[in-house]
C-alpha atoms as a PDB file:
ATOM      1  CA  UNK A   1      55.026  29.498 -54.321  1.00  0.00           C
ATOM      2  CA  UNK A   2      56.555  30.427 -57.651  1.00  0.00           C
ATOM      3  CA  UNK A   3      54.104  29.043 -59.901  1.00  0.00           C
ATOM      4  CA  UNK A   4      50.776  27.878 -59.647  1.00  0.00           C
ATOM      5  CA  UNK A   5      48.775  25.577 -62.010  1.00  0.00           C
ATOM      6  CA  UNK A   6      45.351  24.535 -61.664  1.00  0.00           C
ATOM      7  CA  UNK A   7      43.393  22.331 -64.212  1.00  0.00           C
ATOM      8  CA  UNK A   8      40.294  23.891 -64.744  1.00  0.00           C
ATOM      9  CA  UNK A   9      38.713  27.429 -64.177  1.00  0.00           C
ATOM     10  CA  UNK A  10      36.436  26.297 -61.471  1.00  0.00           C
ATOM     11  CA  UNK A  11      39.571  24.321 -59.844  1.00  0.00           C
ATOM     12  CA  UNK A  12      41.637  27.546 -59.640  1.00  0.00           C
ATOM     13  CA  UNK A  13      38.495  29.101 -57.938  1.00  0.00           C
ATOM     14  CA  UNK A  14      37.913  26.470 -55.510  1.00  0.00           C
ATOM     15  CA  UNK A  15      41.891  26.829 -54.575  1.00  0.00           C
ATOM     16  CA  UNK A  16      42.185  30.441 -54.116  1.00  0.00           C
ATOM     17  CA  UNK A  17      40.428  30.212 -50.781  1.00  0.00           C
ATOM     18  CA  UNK A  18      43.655  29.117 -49.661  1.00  0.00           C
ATOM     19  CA  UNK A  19      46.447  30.625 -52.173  1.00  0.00           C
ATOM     20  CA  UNK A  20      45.619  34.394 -52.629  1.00  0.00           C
ATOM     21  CA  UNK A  21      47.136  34.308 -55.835  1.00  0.00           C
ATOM     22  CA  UNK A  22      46.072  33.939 -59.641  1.00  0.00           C
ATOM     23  CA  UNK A  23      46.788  30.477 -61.103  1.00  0.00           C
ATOM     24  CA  UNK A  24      47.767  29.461 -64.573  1.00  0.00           C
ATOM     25  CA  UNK A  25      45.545  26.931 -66.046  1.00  0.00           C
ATOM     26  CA  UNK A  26      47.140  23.531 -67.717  1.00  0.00           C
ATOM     27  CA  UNK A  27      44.051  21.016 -68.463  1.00  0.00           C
ATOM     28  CA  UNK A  28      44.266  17.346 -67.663  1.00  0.00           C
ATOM     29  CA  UNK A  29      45.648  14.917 -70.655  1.00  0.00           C
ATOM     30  CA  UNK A  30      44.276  11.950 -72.383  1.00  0.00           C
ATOM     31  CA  UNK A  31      46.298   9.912 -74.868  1.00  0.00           C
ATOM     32  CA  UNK A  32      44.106   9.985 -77.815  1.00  0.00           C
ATOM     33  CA  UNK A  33      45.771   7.894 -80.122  1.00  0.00           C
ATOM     34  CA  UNK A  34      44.777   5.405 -77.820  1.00  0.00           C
ATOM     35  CA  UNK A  35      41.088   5.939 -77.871  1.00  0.00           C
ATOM     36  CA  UNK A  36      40.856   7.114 -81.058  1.00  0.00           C
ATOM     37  CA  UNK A  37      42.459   4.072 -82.420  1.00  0.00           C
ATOM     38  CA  UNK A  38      40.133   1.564 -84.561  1.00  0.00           C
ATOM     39  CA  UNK A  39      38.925  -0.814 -82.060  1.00  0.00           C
ATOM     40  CA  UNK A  40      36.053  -2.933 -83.507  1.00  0.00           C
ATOM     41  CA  UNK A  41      32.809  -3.483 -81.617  1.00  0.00           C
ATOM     42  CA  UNK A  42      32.566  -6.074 -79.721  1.00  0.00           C
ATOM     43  CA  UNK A  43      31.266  -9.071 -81.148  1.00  0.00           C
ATOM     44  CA  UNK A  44      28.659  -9.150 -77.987  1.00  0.00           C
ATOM     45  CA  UNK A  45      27.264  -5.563 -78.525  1.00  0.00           C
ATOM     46  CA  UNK A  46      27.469  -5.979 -82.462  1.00  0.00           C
ATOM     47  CA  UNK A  47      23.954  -6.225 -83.403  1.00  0.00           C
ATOM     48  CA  UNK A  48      21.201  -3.827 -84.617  1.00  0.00           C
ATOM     49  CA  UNK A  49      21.218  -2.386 -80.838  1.00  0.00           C
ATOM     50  CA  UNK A  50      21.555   1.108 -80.192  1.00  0.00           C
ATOM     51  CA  UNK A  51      24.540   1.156 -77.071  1.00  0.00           C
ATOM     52  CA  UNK A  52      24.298   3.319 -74.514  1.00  0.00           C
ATOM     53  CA  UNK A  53      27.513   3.685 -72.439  1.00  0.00           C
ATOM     54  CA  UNK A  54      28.413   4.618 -68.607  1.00  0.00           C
ATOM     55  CA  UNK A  55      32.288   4.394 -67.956  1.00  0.00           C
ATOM     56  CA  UNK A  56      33.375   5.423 -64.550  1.00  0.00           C
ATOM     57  CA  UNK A  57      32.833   4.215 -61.219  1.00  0.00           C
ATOM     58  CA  UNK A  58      29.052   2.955 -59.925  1.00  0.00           C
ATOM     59  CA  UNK A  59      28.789   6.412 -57.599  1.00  0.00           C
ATOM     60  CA  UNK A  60      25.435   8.163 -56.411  1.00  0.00           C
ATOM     61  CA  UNK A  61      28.296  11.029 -57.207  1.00  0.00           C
ATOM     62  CA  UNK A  62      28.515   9.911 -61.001  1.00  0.00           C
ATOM     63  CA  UNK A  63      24.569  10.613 -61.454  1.00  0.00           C
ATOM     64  CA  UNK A  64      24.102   6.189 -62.387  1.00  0.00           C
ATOM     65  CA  UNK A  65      20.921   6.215 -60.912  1.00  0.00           C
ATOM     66  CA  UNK A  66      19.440   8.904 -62.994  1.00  0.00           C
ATOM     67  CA  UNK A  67      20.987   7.256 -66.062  1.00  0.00           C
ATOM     68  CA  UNK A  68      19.047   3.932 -65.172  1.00  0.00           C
ATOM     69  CA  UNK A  69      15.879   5.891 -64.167  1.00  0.00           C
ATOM     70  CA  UNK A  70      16.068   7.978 -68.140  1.00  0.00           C
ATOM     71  CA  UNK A  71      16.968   4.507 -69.574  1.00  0.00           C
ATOM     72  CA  UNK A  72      13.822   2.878 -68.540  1.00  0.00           C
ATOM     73  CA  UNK A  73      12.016   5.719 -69.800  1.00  0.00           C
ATOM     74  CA  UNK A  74      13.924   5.789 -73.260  1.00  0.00           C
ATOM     75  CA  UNK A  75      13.761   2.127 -73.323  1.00  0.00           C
ATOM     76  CA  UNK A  76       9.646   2.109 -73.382  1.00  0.00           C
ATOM     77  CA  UNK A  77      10.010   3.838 -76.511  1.00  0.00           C
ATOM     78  CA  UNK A  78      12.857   3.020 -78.266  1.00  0.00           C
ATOM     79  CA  UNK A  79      13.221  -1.231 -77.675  1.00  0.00           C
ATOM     80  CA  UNK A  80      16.301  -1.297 -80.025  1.00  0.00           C
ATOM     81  CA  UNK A  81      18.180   0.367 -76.683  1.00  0.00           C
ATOM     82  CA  UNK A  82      20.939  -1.273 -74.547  1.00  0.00           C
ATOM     83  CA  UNK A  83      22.564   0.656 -71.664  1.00  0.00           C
ATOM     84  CA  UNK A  84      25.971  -0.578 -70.841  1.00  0.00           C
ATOM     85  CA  UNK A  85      27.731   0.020 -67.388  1.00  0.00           C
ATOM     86  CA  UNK A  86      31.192  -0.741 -67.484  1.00  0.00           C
ATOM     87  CA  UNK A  87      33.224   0.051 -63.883  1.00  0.00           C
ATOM     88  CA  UNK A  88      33.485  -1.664 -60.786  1.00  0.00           C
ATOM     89  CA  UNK A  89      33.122  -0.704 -57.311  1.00  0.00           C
ATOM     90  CA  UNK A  90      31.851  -1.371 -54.035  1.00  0.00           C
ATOM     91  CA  UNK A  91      27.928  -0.159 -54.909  1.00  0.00           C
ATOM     92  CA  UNK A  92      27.550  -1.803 -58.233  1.00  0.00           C
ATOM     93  CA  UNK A  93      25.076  -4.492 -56.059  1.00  0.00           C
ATOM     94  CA  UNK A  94      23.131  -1.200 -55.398  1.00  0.00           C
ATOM     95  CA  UNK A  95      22.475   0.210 -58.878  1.00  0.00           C
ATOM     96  CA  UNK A  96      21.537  -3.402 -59.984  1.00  0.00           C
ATOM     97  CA  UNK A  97      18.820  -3.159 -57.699  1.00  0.00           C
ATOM     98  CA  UNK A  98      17.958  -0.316 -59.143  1.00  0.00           C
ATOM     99  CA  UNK A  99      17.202  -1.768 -62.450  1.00  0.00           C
ATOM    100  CA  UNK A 100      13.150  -2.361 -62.951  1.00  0.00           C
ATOM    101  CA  UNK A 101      12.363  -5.962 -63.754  1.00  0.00           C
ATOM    102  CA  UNK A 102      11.001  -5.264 -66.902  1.00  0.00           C
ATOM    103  CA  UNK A 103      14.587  -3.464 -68.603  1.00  0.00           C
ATOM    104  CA  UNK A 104      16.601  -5.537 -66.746  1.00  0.00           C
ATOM    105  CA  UNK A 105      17.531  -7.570 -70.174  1.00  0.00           C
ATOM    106  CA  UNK A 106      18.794  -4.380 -71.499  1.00  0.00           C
ATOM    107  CA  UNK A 107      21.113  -3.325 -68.649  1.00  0.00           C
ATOM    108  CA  UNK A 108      24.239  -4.587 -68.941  1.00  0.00           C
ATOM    109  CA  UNK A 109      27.030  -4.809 -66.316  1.00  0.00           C
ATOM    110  CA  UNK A 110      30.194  -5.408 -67.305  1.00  0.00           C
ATOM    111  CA  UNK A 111      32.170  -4.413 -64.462  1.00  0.00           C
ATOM    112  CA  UNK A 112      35.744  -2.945 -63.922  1.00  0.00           C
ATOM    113  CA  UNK A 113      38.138  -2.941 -66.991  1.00  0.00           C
ATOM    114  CA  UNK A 114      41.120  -1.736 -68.243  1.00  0.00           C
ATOM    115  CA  UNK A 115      42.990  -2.306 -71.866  1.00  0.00           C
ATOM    116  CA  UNK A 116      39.206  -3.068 -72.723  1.00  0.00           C
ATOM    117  CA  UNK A 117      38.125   0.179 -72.544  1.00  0.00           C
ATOM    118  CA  UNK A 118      38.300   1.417 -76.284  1.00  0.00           C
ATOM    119  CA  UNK A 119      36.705  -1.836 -77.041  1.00  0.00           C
ATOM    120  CA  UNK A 120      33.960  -0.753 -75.111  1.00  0.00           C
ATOM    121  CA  UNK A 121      33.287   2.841 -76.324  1.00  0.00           C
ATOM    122  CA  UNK A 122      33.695   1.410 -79.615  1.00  0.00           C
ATOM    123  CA  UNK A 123      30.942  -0.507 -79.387  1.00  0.00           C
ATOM    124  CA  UNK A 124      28.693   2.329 -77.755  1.00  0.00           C
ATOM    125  CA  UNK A 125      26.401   4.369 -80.153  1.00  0.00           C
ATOM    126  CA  UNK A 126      26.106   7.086 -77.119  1.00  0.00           C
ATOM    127  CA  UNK A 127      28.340   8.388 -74.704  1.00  0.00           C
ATOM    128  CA  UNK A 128      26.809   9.139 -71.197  1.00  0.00           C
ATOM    129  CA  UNK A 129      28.790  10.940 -68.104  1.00  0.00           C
ATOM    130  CA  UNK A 130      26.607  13.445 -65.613  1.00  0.00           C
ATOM    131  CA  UNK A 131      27.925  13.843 -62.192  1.00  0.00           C
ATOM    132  CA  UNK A 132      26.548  16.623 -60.234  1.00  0.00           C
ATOM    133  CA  UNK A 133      29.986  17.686 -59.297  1.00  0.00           C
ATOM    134  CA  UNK A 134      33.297  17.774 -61.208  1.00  0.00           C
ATOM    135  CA  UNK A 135      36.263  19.891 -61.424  1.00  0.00           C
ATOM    136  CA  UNK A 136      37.806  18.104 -65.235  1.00  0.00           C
ATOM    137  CA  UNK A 137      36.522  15.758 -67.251  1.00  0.00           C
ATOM    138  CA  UNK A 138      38.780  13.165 -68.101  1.00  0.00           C
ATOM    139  CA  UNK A 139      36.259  11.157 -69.049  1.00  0.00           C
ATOM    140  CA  UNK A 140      34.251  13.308 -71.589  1.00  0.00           C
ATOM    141  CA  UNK A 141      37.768  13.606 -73.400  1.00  0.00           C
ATOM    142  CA  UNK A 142      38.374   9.426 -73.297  1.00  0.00           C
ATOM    143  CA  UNK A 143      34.803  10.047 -75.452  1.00  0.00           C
ATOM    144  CA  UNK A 144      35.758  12.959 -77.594  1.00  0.00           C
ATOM    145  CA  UNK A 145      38.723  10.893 -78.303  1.00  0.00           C
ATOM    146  CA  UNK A 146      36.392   8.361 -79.595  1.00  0.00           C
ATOM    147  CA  UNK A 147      34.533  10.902 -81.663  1.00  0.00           C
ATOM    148  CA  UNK A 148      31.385   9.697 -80.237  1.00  0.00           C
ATOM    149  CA  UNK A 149      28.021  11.563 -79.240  1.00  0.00           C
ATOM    150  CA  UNK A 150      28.314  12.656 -75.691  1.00  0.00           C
ATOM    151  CA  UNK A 151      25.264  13.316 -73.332  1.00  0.00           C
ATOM    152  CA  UNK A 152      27.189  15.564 -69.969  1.00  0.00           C
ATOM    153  CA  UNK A 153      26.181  17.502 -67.570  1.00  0.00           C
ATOM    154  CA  UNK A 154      25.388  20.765 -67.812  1.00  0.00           C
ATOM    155  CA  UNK A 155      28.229  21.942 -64.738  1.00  0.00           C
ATOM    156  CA  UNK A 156      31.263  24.780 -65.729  1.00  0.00           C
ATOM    157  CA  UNK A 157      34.067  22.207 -65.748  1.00  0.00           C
ATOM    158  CA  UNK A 158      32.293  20.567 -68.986  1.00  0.00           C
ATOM    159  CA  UNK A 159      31.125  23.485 -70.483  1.00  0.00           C
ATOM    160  CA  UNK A 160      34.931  23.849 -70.633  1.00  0.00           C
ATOM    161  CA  UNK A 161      35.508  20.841 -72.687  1.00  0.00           C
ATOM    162  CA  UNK A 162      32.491  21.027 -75.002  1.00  0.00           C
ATOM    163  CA  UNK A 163      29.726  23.176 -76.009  1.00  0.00           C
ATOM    164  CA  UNK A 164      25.852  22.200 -76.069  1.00  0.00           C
ATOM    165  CA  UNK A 165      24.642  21.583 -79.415  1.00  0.00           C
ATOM    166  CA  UNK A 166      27.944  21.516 -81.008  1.00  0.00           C
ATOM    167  CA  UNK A 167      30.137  18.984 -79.528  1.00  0.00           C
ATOM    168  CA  UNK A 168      27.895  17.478 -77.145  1.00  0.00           C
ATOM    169  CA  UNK A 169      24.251  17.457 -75.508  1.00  0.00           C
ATOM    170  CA  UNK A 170      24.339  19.003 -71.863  1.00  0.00           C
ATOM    171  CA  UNK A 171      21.666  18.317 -69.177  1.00  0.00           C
ATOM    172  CA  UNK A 172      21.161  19.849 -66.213  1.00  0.00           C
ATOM    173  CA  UNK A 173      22.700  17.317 -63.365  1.00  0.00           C
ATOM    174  CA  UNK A 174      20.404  14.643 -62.081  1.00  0.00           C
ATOM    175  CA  UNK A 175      17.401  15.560 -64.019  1.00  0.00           C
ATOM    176  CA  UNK A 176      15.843  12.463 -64.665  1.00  0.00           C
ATOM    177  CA  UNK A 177      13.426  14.244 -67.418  1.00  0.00           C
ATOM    178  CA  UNK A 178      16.379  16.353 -69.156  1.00  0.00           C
ATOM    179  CA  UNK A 179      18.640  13.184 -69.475  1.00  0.00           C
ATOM    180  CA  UNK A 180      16.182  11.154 -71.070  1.00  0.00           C
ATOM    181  CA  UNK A 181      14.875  13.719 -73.396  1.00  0.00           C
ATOM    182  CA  UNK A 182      18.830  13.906 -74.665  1.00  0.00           C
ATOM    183  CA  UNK A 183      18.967  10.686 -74.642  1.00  0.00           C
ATOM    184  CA  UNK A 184      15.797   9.739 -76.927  1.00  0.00           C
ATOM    185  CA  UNK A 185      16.997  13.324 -79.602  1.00  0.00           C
ATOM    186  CA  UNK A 186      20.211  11.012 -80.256  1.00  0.00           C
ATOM    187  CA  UNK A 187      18.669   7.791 -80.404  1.00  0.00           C
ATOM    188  CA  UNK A 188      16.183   8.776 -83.134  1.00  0.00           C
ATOM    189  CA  UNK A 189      18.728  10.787 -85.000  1.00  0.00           C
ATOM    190  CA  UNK A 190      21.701   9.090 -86.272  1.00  0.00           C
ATOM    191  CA  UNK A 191      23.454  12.468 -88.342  1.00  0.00           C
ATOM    192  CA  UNK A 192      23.073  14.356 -84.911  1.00  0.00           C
ATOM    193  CA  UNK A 193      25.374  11.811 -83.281  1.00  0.00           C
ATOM    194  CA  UNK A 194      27.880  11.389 -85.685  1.00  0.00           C
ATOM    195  CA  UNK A 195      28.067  15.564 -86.092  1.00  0.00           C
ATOM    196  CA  UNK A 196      28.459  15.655 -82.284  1.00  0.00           C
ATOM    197  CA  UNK A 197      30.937  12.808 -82.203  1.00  0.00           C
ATOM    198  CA  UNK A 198      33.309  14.716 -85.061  1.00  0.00           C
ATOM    199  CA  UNK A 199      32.881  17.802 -83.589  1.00  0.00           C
ATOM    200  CA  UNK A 200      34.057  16.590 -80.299  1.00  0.00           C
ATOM    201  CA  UNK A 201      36.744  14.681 -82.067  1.00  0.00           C
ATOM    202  CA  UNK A 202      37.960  17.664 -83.875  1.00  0.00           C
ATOM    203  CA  UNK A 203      38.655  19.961 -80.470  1.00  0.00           C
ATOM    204  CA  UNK A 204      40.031  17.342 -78.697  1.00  0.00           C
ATOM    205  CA  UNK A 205      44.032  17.769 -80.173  1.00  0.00           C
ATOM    206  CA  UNK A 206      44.826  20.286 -77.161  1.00  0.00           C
ATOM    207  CA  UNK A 207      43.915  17.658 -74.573  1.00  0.00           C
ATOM    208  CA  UNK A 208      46.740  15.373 -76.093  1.00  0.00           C
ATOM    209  CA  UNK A 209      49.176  14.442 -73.393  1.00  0.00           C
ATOM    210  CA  UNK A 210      51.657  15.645 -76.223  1.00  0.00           C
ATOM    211  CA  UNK A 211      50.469  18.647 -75.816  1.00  0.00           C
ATOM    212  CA  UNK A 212      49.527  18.859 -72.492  1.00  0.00           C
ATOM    213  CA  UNK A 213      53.281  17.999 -71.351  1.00  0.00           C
ATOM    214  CA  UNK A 214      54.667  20.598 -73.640  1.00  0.00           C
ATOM    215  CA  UNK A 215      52.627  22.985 -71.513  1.00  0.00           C
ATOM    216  CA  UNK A 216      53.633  21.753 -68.567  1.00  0.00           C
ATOM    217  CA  UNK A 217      57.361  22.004 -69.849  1.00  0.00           C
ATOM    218  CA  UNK A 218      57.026  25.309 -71.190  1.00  0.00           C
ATOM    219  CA  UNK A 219      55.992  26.424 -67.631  1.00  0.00           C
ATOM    220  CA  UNK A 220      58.560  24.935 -65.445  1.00  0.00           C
ATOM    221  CA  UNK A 221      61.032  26.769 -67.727  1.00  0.00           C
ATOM    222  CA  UNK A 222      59.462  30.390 -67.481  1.00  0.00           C
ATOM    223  CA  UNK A 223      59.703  29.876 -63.714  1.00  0.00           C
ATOM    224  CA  UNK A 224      63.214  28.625 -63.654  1.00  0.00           C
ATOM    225  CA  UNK A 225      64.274  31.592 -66.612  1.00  0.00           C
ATOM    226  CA  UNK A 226      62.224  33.860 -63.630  1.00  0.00           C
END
C-alpha cells in the first residue's frame, strides 16, 4: 500500500496489527454550518426545563443505561431536568423499561430522526455521549458544532477531540456516580456550560468537511507526485 490513513490515533493502533506500517492520520468530518446554524428550540422543549440530550443509537455499547441510571439521580435533585433520547433502534423497548416509574415524565423518547437533528440539539441545554468504546467521535463534533456543553467519556479517541475542563466534562465510561456528578456541576452552573459550549465551538473549524477534504486531497496528490 502506498498510503495509509487512519482517523484517529487509537484507530491507527488498532490497524497496525495487520499493516506493519506507520499511518497518516486524517480525522472524520462534520459539516458545521449545518449544526451550527440557528435552529430555534423546539416549541415542545421550550420551557424553563433544563434539556438533557442523548443522540445516537439506543446501544448497551452507547453507555444509555448509565445515562438513565445518573438521570434519576440528577433528577431527585434538580426537578427542572428533562433527559431527551432521540435515535431509534431495535432496543429502544429495552431502555424504556429501564426508566423508574417515578422519572418516567421526564424521559423523553423521541425516536429516530434526521433533518431534525439541529432542532434537537438546539433545544438541549446539555450534550451527553459516553460509550465505553470508540475509535472517533462524530458525534461529540455534531455537539461542538452546536457550541453546546458536552458531558463524554473519558476514552483516548475523545480526549482527541476535546479536553476536560476546557471544552468538555469527561467521565470515566459507565460510571454511574461520575456521570451524574458531571451532570448535576452543569446543571447548577449556567457560565460553565456556555464556556464549555464556546470553547468546543471554537476548536471545532479543523473538523469541517472543508477542511477535512482538503486533507484528504492534499494526500492523494503527495502519493501520486511520489
Amino acid at each position: 500500500m502506498t498510503g495509509r490513513i487512519a482517523v484517529s490515533e487509537c484507530c491507527a493502533h488498532d490497524n497496525q496489527r495487520f499493516f506493519n506500517a506507520d499511518f497518516d492520520i486524517i480525522p472524520n468530518g462534520v459539516d458545521v454550518d449545518w449544526w451550527s446554524k440557528k435552529a430555534a428550540r423546539m416549541e415542545k422543549f421550550d420551557d424553563e426545563k433544563i434539556n438533557i440530550l442523548f443522540l445516537g443509537r439506543p446501544d448497551m455499547r452507547n453507555g444509555l443505561d448509565t445515562l438513565i441510571a445518573a438521570f434519576a439521580r440528577v433528577h431527585r435533585k434538580h426537578r427542572n431536568t428533562r433527559l431527551i433520547i432521540v435515535g431509534g433502534g431495535p432496543l429502544s423497548f429495552y431502555f424504556k423499561n429501564l426508566v423508574p416509574a417515578k422519572i418516567r415524565d421526564a424521559v423523553v423518547f423521541e425516536g429516530a430522526a434526521d433533518e431534525l437533528r439541529p432542532a434537537y440539539v438546539a433545544s438541549s441545554d446539555i450534550f451527553c455521549f459516553t460509550p465505553a468504546i470508540a475509535s472517533f467521535g462524530i458525534t461529540i463534533l455534531e455537539g461542538m458544532s452546536a457550541a453546546k456543553a458536552i458531558v463524554a467519556s473519558d476514552i483516548e479517541a475523545f480526549r482527541a477531540l476535546v479536553k476536560d475542563g476546557e471544552s468538555a466534562l469527561l467521565v470515566k465510561p459507565l460510571d454511574e456516580g461520575a456521570l451524574a456528578h458531571a451532570i448535576e456541576r452543569l446543571v447548577e452552573d449556567r457560565i460553565l456550560r456556555e464556556e464549555l459550549g464556546a470553547n468546543a465551538f471554537a476548536s471545532v473549524a479543523k473538523y469541517d468537511w472543508k477542511n477535512v477534504v482538503e486533507m484528504q486531497i492534499g494526500y492523494y496528490k503527495n502519493i501520486l507526485r511520489a
